[in-house]
C-alpha atoms as a PDB file:
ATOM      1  CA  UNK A   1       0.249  -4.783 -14.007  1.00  0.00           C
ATOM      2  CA  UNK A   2       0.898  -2.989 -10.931  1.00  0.00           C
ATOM      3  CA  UNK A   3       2.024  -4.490  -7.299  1.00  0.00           C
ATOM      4  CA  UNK A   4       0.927  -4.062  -4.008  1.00  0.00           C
ATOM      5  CA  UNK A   5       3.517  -4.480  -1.870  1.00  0.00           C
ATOM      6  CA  UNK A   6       3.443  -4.277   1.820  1.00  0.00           C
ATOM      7  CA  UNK A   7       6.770  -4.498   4.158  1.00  0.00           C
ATOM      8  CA  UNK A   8       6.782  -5.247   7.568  1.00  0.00           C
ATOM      9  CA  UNK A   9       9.273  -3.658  10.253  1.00  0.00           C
ATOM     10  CA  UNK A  10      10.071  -4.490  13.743  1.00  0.00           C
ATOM     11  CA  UNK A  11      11.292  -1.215  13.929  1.00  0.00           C
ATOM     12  CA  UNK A  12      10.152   2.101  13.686  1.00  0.00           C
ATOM     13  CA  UNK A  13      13.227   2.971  12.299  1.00  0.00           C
ATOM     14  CA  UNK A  14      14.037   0.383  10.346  1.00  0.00           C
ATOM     15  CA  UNK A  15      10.480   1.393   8.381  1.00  0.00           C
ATOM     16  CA  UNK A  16      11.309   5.471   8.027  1.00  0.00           C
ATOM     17  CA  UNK A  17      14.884   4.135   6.725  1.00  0.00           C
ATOM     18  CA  UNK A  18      12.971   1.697   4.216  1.00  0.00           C
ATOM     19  CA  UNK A  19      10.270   4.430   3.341  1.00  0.00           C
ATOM     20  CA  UNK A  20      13.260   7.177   2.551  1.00  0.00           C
ATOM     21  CA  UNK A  21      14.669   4.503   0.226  1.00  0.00           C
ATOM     22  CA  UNK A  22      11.712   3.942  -1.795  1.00  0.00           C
ATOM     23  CA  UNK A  23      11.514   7.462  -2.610  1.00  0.00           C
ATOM     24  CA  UNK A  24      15.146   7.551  -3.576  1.00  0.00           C
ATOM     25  CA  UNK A  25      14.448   4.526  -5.842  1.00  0.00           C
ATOM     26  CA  UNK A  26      12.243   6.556  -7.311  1.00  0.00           C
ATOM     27  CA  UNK A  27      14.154   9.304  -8.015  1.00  0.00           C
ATOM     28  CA  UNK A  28      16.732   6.814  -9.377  1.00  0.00           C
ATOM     29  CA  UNK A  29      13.819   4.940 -11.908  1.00  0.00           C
ATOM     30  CA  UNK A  30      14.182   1.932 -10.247  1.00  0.00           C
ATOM     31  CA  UNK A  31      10.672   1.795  -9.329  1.00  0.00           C
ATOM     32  CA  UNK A  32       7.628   3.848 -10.019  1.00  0.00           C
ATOM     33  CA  UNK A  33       5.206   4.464  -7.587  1.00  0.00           C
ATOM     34  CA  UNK A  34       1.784   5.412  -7.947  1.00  0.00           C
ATOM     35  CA  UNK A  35       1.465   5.157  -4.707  1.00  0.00           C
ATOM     36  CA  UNK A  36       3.439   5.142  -0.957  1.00  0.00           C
ATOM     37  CA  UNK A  37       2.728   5.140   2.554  1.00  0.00           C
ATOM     38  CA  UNK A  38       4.897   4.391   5.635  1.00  0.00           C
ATOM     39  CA  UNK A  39       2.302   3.435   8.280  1.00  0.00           C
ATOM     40  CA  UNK A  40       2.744   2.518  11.942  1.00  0.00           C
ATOM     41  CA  UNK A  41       0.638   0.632  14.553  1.00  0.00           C
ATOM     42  CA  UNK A  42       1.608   1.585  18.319  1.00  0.00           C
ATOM     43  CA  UNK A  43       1.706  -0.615  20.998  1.00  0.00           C
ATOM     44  CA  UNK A  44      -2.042  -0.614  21.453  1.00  0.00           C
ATOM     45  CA  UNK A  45      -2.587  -1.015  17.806  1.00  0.00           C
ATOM     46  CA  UNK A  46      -3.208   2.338  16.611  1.00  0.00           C
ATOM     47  CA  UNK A  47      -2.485   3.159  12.934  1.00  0.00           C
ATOM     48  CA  UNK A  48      -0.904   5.936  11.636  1.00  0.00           C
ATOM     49  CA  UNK A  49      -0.510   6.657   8.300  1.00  0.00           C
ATOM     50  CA  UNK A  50       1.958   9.264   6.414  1.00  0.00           C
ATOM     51  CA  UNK A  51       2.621  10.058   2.936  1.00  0.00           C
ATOM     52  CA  UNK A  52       5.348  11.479   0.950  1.00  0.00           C
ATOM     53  CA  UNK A  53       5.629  15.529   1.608  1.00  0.00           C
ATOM     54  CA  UNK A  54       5.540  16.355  -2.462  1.00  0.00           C
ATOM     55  CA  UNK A  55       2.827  14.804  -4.001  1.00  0.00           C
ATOM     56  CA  UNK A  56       4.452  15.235  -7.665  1.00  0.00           C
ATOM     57  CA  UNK A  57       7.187  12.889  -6.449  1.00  0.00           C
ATOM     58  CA  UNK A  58       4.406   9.950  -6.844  1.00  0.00           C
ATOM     59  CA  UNK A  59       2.725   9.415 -10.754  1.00  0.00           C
ATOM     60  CA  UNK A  60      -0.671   9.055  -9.373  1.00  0.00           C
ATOM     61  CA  UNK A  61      -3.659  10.413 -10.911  1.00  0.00           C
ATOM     62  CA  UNK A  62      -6.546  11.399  -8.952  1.00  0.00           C
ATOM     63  CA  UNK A  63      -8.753   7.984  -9.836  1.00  0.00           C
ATOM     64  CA  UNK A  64      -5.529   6.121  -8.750  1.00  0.00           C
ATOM     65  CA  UNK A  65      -4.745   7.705  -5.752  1.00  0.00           C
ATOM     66  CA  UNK A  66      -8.037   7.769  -4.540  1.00  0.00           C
ATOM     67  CA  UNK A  67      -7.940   3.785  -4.942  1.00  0.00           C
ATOM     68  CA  UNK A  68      -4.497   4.160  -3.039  1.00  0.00           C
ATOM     69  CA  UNK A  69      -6.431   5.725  -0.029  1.00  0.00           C
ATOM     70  CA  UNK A  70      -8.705   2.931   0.013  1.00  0.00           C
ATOM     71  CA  UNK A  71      -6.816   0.321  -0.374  1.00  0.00           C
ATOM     72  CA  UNK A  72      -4.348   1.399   2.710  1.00  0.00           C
ATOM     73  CA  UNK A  73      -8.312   2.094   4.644  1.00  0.00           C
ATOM     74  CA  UNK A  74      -8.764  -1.289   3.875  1.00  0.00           C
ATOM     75  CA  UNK A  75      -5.753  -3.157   4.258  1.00  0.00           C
ATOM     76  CA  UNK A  76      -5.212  -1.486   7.921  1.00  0.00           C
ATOM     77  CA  UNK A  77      -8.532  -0.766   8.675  1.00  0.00           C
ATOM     78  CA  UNK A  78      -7.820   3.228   8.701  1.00  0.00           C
ATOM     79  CA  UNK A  79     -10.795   4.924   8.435  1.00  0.00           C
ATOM     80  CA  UNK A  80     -11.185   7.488   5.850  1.00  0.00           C
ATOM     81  CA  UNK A  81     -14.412  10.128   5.078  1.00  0.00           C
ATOM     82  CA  UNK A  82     -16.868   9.746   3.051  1.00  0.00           C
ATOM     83  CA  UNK A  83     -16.599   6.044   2.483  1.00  0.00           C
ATOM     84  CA  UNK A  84     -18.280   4.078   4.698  1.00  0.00           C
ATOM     85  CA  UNK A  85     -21.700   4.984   3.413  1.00  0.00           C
ATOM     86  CA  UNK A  86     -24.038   2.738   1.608  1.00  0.00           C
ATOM     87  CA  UNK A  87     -22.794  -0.149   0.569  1.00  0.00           C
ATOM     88  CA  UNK A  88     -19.114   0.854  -0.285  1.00  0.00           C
ATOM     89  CA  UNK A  89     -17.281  -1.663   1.873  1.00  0.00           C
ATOM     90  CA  UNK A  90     -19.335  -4.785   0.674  1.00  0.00           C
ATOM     91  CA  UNK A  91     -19.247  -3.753  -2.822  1.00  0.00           C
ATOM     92  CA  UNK A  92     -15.062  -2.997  -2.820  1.00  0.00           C
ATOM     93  CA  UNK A  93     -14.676  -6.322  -0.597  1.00  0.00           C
ATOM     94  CA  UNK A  94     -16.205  -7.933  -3.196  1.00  0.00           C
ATOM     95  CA  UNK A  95     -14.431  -6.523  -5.622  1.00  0.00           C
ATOM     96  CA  UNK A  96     -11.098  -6.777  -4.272  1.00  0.00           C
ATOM     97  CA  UNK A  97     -11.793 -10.758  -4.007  1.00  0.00           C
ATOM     98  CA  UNK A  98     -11.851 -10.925  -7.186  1.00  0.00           C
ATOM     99  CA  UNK A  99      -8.227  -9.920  -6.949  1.00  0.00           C
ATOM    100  CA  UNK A 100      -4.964 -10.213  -6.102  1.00  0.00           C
ATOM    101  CA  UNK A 101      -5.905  -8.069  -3.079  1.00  0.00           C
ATOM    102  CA  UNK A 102      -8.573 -11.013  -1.567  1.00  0.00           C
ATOM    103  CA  UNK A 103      -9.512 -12.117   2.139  1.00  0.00           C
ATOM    104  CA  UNK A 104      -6.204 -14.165   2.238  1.00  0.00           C
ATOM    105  CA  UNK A 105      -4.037 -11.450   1.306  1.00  0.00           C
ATOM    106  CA  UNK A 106      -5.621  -8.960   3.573  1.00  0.00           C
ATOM    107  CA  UNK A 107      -5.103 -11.401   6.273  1.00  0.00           C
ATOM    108  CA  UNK A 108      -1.606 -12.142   5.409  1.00  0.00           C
ATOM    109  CA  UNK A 109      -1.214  -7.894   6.345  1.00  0.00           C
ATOM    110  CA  UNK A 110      -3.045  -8.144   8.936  1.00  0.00           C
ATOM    111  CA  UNK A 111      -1.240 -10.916  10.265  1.00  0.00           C
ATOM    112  CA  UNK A 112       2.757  -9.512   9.272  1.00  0.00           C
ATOM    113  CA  UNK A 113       1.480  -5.972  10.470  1.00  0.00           C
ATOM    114  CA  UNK A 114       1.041  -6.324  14.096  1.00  0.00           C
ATOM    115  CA  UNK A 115       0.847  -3.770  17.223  1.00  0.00           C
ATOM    116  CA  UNK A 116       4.392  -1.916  17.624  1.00  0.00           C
ATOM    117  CA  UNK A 117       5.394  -2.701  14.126  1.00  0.00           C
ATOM    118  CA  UNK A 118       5.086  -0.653  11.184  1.00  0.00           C
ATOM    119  CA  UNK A 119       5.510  -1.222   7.419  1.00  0.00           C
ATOM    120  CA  UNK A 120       6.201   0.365   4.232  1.00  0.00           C
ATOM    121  CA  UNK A 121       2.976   0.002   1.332  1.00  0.00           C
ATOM    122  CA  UNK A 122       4.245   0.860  -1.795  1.00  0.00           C
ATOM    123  CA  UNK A 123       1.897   0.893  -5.074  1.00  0.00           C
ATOM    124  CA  UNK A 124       4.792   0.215  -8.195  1.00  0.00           C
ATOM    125  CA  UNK A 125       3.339   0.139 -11.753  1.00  0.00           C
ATOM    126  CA  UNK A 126       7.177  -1.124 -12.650  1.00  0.00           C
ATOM    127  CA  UNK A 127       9.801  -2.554 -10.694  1.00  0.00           C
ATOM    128  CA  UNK A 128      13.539  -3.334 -11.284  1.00  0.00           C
ATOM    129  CA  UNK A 129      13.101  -6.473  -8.654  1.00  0.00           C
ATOM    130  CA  UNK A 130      16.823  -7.558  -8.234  1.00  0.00           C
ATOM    131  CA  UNK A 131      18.020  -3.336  -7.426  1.00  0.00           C
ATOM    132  CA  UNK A 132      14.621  -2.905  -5.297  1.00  0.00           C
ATOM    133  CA  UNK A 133      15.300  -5.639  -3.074  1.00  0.00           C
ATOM    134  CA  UNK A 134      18.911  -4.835  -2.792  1.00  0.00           C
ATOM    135  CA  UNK A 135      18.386  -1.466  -2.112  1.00  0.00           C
ATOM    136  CA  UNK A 136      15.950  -2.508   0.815  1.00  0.00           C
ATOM    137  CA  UNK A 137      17.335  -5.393   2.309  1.00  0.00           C
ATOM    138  CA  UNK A 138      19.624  -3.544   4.951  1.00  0.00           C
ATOM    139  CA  UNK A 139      16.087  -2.673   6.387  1.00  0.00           C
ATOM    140  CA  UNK A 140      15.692  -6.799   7.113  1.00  0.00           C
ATOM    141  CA  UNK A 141      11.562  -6.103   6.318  1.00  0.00           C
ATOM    142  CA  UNK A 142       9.168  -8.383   6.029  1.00  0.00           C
ATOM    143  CA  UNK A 143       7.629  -9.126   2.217  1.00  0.00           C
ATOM    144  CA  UNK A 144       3.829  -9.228   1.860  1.00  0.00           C
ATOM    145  CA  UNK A 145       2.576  -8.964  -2.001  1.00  0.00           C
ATOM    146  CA  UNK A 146       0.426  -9.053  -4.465  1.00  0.00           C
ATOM    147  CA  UNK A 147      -0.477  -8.353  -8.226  1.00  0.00           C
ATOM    148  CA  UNK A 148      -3.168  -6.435  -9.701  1.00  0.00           C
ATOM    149  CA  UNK A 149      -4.237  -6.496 -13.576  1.00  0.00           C
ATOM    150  CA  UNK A 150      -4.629  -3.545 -15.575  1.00  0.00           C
ATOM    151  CA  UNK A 151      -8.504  -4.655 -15.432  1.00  0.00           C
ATOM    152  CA  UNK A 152      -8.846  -5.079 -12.019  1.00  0.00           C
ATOM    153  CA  UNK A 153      -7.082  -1.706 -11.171  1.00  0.00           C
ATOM    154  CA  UNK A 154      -9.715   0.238 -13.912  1.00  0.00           C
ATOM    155  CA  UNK A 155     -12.575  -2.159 -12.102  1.00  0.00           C
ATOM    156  CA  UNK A 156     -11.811  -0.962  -8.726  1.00  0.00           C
ATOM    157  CA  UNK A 157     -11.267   2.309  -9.571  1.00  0.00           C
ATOM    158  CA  UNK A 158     -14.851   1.791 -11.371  1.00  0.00           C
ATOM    159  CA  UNK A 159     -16.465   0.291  -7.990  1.00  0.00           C
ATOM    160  CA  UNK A 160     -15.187   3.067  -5.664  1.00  0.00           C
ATOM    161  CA  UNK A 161     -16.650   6.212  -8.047  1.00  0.00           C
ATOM    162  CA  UNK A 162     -19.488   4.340  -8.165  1.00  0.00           C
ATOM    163  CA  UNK A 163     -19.706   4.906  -4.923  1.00  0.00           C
END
């Protein structure tokens, strides 16, 4: 089971601090990421999105990381190439409502991740919860999250090379 978990800053800062963190927590096996983004929405809501500099630092493979794209594209409306063709985003909505990741989650984001904030996703196939939200609390984020299966992960990962 992996989690999806999105944190919420009022501060820039605050989120880069956060986002440096995670990646030490990773380095220290207290969580494992397959996937990270820090992401920021300026005052007019603009998204940016950045990613850790060394790819090998996150245990992604290329199925799983391509899901990871998506999933941020989705959850903060980013837009990415190649995938808004055909019927992509009807076929992954539905998908993903079959999920942990469904319309009330999304909105729950959408809601928490407002203009001038910016937030930390992180993508953890395993978690030490109680040393992970120590670590991070300093940051005083804002929790959004969510579970997938094993089975909806491979499904989703189906959908989108389907695509």
């Amino acid at each position: 089971m992996a989690d999806l978990i999105v944190i919420a800053f009022d501060s820039e800062t605050d989120a880069e601090g956060a986002y440096n963190q995670v990646q030490q927590l990773q380095s220290d096996l207290i969580v494992e990421l397959a996937g990270l983004a820090l992401v920021k929405v300026d005052a007019e809501g603009k998204t940016k999105v950045e990613y850790p500099g060394t790819v090998g630092k996150i245990g992604v493979g290329a199925a799983g990381g391509a899901l990871f794209g998506t999933l941020i594209g989705i959850l903060f409306f980013v837009p990415f190439a190649g995938l808004v063709f055909g019927g992509l985003f009807g076929a992954l909505f539905a998908g993903l409502d079959k999920t942990g990741l469904d319309a009330e989650f999304r909105d729950r984001v959408k809601s928490t991740v407002t203009a001038g904030k910016s937030a930390v996703v992180v993508y953890a196939v395993k978690l030490t919860e109680d040393k992970f939200a120590a670590a991070l609390a300093p940051y005083n984020g804002t929790v959004v999250q969510t579970s997938l299966s094993q089975e909806d992960e491979q499904e989703l990962i189906h959908d989108l090379g389907q695509r």
